[in-house]
C-alpha atoms as a PDB file:
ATOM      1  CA  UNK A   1      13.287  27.576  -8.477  1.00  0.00           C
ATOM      2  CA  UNK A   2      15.955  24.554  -7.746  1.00  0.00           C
ATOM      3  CA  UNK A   3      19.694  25.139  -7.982  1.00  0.00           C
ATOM      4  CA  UNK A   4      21.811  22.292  -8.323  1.00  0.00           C
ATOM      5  CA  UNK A   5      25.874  22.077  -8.772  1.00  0.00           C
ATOM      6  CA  UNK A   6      27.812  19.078 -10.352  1.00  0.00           C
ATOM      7  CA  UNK A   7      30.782  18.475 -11.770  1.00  0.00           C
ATOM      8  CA  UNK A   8      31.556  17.566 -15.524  1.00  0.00           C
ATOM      9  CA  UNK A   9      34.554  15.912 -17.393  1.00  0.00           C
ATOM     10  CA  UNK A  10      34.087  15.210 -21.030  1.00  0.00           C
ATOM     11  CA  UNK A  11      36.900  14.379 -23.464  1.00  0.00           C
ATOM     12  CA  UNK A  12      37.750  16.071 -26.764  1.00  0.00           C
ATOM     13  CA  UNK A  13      36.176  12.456 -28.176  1.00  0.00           C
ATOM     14  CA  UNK A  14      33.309  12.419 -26.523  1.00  0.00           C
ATOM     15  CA  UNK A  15      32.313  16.183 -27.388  1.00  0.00           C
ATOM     16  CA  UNK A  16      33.006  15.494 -31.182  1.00  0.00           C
ATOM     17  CA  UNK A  17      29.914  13.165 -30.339  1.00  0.00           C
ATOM     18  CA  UNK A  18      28.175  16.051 -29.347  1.00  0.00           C
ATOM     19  CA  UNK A  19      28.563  17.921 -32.470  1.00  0.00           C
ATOM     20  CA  UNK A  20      28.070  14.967 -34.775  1.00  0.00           C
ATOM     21  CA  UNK A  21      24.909  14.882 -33.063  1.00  0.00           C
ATOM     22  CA  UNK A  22      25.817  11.067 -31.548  1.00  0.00           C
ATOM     23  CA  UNK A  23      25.406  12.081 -28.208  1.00  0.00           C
ATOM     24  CA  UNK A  24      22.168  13.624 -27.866  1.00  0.00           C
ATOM     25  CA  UNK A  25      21.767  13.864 -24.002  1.00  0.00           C
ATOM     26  CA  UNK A  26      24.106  14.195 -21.360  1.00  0.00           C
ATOM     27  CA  UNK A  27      22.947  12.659 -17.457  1.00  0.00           C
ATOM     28  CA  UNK A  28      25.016  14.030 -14.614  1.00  0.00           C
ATOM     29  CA  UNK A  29      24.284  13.836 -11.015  1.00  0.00           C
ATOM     30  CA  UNK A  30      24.211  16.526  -8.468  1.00  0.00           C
ATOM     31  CA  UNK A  31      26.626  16.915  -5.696  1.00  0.00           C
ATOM     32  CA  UNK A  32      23.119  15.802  -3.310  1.00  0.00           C
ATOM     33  CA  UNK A  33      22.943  12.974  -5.973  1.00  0.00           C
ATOM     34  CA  UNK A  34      20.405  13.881  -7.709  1.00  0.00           C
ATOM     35  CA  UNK A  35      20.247  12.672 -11.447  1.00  0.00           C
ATOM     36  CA  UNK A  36      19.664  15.169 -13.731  1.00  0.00           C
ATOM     37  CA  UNK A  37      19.231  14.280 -17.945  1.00  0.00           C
ATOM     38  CA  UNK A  38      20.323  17.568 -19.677  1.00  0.00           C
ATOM     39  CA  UNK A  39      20.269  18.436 -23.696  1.00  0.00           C
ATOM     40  CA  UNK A  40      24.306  17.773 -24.789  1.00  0.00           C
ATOM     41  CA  UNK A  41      23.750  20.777 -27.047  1.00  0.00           C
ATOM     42  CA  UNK A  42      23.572  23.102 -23.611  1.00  0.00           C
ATOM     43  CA  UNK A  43      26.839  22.445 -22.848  1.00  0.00           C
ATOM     44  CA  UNK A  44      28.307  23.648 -26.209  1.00  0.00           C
ATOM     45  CA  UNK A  45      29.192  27.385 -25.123  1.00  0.00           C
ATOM     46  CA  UNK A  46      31.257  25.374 -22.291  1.00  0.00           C
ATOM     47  CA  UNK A  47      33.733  23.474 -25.395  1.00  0.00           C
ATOM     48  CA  UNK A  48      37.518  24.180 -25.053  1.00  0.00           C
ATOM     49  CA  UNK A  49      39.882  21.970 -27.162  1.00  0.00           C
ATOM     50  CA  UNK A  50      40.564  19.299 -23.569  1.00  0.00           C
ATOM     51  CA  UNK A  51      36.778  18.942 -23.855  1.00  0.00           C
ATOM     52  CA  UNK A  52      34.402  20.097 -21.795  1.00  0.00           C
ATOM     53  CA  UNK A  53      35.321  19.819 -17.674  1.00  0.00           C
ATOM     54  CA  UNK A  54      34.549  21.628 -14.497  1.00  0.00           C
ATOM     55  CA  UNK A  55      32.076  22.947 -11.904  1.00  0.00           C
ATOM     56  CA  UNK A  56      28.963  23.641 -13.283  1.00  0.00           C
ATOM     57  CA  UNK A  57      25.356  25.383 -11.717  1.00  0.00           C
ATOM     58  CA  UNK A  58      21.767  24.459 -13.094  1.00  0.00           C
ATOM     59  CA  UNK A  59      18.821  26.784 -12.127  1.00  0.00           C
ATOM     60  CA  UNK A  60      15.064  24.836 -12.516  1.00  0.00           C
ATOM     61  CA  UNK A  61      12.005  26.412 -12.464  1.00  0.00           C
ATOM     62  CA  UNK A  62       8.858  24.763 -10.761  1.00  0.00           C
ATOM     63  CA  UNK A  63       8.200  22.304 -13.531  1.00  0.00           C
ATOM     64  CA  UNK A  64      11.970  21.676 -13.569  1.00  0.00           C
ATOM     65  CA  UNK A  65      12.877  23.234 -16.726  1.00  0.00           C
ATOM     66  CA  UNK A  66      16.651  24.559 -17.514  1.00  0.00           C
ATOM     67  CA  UNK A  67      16.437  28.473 -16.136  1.00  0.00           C
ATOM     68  CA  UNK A  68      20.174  28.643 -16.279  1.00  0.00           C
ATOM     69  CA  UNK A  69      23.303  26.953 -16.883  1.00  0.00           C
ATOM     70  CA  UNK A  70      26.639  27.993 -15.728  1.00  0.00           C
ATOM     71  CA  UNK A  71      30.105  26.984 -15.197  1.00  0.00           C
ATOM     72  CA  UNK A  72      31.096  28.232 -11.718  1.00  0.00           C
END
């Protein structure tokens, strides 16, 4: 298992794109900067009406697949 940590700032805009389905895929990159490409439907659960922003954790399993996500 990997853990990562990153940060995330999206506005009220650009998560409408995420429900309209325009925005498919969301790439962040780790506070070791490591590039990570994540479904933009994971970070739904996260939506407030500023958008989606904060700390957030990542757990990947051997064949890097999405274990966990979490806002911290």
């Amino acid at each position: 298992m990997k853990e990562h940590r990153f940060s995330v700032s999206l506005t009220p805009q650009e998560v409408l794109g995420i429900y309209s389905g325009a925005i498919q895929k969301i790439m962040v990159m780790t506070d070791l900067g490591v590039h990570i490409e994540l479904k933009a439907y994971h970070f739904k659960p996260f939506t407030t009406m500023g958008g989606i922003t904060g700390r957030f954790r990542i757990v990947l399993d051997d064949s890097n697949k999405m274990v966990l996500l979490e806002k911290m």
